[in-house]
Protein backbone atom coordinates (compact mmCIF):
# COMPACT_ATOMS: atom_id res chain seq x y z
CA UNK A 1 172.73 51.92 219.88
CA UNK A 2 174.46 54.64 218.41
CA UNK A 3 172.30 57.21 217.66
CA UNK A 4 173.93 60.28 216.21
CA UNK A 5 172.24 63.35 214.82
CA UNK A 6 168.38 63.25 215.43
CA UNK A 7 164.92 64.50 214.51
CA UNK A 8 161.65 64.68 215.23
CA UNK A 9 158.52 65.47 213.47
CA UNK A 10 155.16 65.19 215.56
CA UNK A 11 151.42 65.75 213.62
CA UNK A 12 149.34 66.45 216.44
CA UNK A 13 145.62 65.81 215.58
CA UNK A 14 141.89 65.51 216.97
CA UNK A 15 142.16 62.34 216.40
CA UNK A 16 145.09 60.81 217.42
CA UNK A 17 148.97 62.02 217.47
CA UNK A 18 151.98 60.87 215.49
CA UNK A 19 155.55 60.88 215.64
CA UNK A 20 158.59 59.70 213.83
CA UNK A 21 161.88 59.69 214.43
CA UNK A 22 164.96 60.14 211.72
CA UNK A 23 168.84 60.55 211.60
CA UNK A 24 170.76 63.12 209.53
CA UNK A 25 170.50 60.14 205.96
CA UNK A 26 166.89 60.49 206.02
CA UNK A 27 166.09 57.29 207.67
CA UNK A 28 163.48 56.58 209.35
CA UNK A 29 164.42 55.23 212.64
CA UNK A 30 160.93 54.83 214.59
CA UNK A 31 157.27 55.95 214.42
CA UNK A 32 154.54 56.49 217.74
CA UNK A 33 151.29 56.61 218.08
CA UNK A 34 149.41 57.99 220.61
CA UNK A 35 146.37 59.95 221.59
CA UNK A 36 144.46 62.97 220.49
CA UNK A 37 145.95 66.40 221.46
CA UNK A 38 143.51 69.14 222.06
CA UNK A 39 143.09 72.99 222.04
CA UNK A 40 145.78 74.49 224.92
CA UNK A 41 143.51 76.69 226.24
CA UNK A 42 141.83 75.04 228.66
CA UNK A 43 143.36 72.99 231.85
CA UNK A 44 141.99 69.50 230.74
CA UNK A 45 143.21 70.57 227.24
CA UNK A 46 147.06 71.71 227.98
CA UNK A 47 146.88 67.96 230.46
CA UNK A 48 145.62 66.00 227.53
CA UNK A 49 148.64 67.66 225.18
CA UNK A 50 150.97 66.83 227.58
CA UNK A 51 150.03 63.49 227.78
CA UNK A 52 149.87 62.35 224.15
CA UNK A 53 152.89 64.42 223.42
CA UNK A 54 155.22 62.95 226.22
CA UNK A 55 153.22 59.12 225.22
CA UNK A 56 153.90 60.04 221.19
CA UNK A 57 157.69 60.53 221.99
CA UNK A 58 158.27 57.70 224.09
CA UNK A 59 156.71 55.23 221.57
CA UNK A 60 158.78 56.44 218.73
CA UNK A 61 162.13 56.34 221.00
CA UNK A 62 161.10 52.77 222.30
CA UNK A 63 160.51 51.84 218.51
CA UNK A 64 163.53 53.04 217.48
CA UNK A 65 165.50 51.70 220.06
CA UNK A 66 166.29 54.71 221.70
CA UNK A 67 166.72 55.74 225.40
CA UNK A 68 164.07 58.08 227.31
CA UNK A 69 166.48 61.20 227.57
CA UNK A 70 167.55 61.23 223.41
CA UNK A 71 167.62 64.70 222.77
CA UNK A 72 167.27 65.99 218.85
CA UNK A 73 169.09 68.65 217.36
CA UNK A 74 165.29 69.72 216.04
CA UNK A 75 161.44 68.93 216.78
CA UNK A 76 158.98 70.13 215.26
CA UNK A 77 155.47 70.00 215.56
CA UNK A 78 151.85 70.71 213.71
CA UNK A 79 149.30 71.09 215.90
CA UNK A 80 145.67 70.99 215.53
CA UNK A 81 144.19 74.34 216.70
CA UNK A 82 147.60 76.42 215.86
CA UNK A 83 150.86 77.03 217.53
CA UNK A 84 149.59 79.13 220.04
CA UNK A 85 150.33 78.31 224.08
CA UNK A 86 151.82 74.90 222.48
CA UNK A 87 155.76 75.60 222.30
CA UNK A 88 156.41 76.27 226.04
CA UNK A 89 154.02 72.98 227.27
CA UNK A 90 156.39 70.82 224.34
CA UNK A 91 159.61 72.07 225.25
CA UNK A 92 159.21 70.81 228.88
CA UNK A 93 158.61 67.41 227.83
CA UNK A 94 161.09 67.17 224.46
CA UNK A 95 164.82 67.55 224.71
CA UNK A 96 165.64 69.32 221.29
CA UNK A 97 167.74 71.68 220.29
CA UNK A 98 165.57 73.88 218.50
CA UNK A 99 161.78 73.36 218.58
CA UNK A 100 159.18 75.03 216.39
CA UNK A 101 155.17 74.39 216.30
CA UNK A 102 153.23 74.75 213.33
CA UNK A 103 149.41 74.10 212.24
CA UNK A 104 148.58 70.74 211.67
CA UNK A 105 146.96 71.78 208.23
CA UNK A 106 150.77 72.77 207.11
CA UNK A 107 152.90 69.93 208.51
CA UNK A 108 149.94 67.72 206.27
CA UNK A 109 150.77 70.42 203.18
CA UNK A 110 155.09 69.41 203.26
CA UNK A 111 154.37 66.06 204.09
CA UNK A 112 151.89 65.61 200.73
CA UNK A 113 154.06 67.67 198.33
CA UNK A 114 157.42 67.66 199.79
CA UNK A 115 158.81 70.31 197.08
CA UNK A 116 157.29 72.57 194.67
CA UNK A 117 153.91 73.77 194.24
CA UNK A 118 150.86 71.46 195.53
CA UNK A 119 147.63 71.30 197.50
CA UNK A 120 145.90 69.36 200.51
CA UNK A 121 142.15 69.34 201.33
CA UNK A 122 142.03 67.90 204.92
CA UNK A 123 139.06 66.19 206.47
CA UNK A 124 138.96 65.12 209.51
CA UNK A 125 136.54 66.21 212.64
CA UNK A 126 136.57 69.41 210.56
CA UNK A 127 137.96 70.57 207.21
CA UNK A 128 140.63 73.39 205.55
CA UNK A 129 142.36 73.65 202.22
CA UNK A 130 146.06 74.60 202.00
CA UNK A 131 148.32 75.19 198.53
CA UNK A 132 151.94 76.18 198.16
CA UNK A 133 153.79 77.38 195.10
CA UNK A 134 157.00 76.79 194.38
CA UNK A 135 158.76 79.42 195.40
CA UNK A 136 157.08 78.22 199.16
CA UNK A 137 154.08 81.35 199.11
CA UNK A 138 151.33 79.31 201.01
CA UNK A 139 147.77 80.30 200.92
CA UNK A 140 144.22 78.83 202.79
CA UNK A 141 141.06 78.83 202.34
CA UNK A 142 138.30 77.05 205.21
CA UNK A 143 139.08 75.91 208.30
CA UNK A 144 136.94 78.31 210.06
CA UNK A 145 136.06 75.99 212.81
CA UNK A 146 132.72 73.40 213.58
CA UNK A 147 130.28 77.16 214.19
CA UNK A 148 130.55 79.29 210.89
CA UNK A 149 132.18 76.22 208.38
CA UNK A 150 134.07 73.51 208.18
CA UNK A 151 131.94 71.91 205.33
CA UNK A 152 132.90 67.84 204.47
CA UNK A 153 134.43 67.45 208.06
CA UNK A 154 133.21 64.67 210.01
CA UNK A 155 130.92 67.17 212.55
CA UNK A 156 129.77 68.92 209.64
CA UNK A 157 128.67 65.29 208.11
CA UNK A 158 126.73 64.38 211.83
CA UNK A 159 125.53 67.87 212.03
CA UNK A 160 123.36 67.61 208.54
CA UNK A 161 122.46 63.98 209.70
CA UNK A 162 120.85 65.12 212.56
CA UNK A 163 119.03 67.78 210.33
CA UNK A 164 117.29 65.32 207.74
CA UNK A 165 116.74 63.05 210.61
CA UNK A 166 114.89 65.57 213.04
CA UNK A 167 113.12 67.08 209.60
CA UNK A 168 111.84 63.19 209.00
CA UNK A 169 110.63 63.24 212.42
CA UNK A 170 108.61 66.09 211.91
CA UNK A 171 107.40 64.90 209.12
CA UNK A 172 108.19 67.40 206.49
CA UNK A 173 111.56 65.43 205.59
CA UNK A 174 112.13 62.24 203.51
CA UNK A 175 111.85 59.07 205.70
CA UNK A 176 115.24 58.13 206.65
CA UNK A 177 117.52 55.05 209.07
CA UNK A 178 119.02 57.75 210.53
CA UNK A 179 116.37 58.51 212.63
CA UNK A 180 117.33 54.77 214.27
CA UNK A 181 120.62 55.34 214.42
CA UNK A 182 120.38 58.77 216.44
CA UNK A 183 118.02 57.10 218.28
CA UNK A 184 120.29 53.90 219.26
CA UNK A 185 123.73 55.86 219.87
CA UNK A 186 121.86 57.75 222.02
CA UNK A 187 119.37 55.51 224.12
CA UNK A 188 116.46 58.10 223.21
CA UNK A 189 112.97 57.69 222.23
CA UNK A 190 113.31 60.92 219.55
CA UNK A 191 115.75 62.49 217.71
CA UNK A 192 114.72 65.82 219.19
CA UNK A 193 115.59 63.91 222.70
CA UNK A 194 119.08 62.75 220.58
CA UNK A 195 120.02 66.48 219.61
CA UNK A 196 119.59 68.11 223.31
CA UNK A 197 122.05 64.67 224.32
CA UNK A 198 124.61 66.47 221.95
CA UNK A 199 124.22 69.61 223.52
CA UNK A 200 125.30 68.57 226.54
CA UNK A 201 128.94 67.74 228.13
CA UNK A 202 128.96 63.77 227.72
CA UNK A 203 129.27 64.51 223.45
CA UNK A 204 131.74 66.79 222.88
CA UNK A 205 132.64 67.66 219.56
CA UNK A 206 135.09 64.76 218.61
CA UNK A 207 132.49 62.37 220.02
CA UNK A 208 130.07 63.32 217.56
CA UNK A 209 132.33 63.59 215.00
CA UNK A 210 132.97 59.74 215.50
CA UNK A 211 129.79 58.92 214.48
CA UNK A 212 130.56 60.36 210.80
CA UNK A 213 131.76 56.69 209.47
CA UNK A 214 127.86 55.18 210.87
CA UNK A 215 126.43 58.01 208.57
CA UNK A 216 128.88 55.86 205.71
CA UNK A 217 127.22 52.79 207.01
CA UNK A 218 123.76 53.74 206.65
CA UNK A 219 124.55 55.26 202.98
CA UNK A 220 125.84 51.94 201.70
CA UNK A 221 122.96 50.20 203.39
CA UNK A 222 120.92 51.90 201.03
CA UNK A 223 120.07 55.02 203.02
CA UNK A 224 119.35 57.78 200.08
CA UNK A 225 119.36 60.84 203.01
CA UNK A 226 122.57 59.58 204.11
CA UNK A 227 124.01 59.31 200.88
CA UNK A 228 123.06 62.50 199.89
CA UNK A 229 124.74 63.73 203.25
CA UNK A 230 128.15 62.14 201.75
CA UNK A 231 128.20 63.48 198.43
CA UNK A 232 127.58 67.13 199.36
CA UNK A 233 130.09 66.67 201.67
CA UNK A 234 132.46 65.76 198.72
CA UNK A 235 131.29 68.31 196.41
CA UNK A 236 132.36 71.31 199.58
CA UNK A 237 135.37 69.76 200.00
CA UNK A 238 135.86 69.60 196.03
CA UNK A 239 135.27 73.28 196.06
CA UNK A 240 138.02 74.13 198.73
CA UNK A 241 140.30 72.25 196.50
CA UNK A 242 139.18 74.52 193.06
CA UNK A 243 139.20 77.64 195.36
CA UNK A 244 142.94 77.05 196.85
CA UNK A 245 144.28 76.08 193.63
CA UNK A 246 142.68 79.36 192.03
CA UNK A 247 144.44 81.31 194.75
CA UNK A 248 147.83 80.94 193.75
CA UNK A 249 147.34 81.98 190.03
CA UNK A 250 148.62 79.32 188.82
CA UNK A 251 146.63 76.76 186.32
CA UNK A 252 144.96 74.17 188.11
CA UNK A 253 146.31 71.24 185.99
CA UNK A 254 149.76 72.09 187.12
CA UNK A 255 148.68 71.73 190.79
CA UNK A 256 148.08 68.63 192.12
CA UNK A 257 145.43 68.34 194.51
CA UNK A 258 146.19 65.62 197.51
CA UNK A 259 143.37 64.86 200.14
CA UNK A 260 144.05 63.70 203.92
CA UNK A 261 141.88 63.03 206.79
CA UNK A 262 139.41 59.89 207.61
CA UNK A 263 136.71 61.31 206.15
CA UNK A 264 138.01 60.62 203.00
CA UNK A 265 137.67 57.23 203.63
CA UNK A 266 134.18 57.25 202.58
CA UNK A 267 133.91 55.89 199.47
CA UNK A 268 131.23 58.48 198.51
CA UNK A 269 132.88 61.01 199.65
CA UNK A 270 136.13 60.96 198.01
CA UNK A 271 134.03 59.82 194.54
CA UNK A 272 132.02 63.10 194.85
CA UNK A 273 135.39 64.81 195.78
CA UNK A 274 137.61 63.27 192.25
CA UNK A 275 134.43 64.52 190.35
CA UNK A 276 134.25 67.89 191.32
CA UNK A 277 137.41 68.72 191.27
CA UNK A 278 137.60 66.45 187.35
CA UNK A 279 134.94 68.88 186.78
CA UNK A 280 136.68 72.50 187.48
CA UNK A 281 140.88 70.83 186.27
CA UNK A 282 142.22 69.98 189.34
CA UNK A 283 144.15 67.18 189.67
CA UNK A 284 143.75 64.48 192.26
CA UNK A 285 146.85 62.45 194.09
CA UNK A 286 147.29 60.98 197.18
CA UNK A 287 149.64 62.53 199.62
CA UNK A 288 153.44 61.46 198.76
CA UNK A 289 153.52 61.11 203.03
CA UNK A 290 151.83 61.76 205.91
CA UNK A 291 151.79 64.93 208.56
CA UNK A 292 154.11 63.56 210.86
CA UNK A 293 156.88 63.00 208.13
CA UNK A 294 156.09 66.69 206.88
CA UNK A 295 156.95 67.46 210.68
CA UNK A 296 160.09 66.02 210.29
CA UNK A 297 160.71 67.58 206.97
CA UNK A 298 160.67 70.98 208.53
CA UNK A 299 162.56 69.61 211.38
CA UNK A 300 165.35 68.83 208.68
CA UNK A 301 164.82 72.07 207.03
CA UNK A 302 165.57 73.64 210.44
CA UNK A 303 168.97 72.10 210.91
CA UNK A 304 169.85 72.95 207.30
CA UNK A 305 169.75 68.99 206.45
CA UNK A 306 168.85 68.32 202.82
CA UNK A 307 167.05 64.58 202.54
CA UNK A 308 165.49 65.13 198.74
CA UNK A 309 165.69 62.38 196.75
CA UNK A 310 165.06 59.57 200.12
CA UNK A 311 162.38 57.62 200.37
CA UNK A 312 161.79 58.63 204.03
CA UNK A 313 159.57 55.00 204.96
């Protein structure tokens, strides 16, 4: 097929990675799906990159209809963990151009708001708040990783599981069915036994993390410990959203607040989430698109390619 001018926009997450693919109208020509792209640091973590990147790619382009070598006129990228050490792995496996790398956290901002002033609250194996005015002056708040905060991610959610569950143990905690279900993901006889299992190298973070939607389980079973697990983590992710919004000086009715990440899928959570934020003015929306199309937004905004106004599905 004739192919013409092309873009790329790639959202690069914990939890998986996705692309999509558009020409100079705005259309959307293909979308990938691949794999979870970690932290470049690391040897295992710059192989893993390359792989979901090069996989993400190569889905969208077989999608679309496109040929292995298409090269865009610009990519770019949010990545979870930050730009840093990304841009020279990417441009060895992407043809393109011109080729920037951004945080994950802002590629999720353009893709929820698109123009003017807005926020995100994103919660996924962690959690950080992100706002924009309209003259494009960004400001954070969170984000500071699974050790000091990340309050309402999915770790964070497992984390204070394993809390009420070892404090039930002990006996000076409510009686809880979490204490089961450490016990069965685990194969233990004690929850004590379950936390020194996620100490070691067979759970890493994201594994753990995974087990956030079992907590979800257990709360709509009728679990009152887990339940109470959800809701606070609504109300702290209901607070980043009142604290971004606060940080741009602007009033908080005029800023719409969107949310993004699969721990919002929790029906508790995003309930305790609409309530806090009803409770302090912000308003609540879901994202107008996804991080991947706010990839491919910038990618546009690169090449000095206006697509306002196009539906961009």
């Amino acid at each position: 097929m004739a192919a013409g001018r092309l873009f790329l926009g790639v959202d690069g997450g914990q939890s998986s990675t996705k692309a999509v693919i558009g020409d100079a109208g705005g259309k959307v020509l293909g979308r990938g799906r691949a794999g979870p792209c970690n932290h470049a640091s690391k040897s295992e973590g710059r192989s893993k990159l390359r792989t979901a990147v090069a996989a993400v790619v190569d889905d969208a382009l077989d999608v679309a209809g496109l040929p292995g070598e298409t090269e865009f006129e610009a990519a770019c990228f949010g990545m979870s963990g930050g730009p840093a050490d990304k841009r020279d792995l990417i441009a060895k496996i992407v043809r393109a151009d011109a080729i920037r790398v951004f945080d994950d956290a802002e590629v999720a901002l353009e893709g929820a708001v698109q123009a003017g002033a807005g926020a995100i609250v994103i919660a996924g194996t962690g959690s950080i708040a992100l706002a924009k005015d309209a003259a494009g002056t960004t400001v954070r708040c969170g984000g500071w990783g699974y050790l000091f905060g990340d309050e309402g991610g999915a770790f964070s959610i497992v984390r204070k599981a394993v809390q009420l569950a070892l404090a039930a143990e002990e006996g000076w905690g409510d009686q809880t069915n979490l204490v089961d279900l450490f016990l069965g993901v685990t194969g233990t006889d004690s929850v004590n036994e379950a936390m020194h299992c996620f100490y070691g190298p067979d759970w890493p973070r994201d594994r753990i993390a995974r087990l956030a939607p079992d907590i979800d389980t257990a709360a709509e079973a009728g679990d009152r410990c887990a339940a109470e697990v959800l809701e606070a983590a609504g109300r702290a992710l209901g607070d980043l959203a009142v604290t971004v919004t606060g940080m741009l000086e602007l009033p908080r009715a005029q800023v719409a607040v969107h949310y993004s990440g699969g721990v919002f899928r929790s029906r508790r959570v995003l309930e305790s989430f609409k309530s806090r934020c009803d409770q302090r003015n912000c308003r609540v929306e879901t994202p107008a698109h996804d991080g991947a199309i706010g990839a491919l937004l910038l990618a546009y905004r690169m090449a000095g390619v206006s697509v306002l106004g196009r539906d961009l599905k």
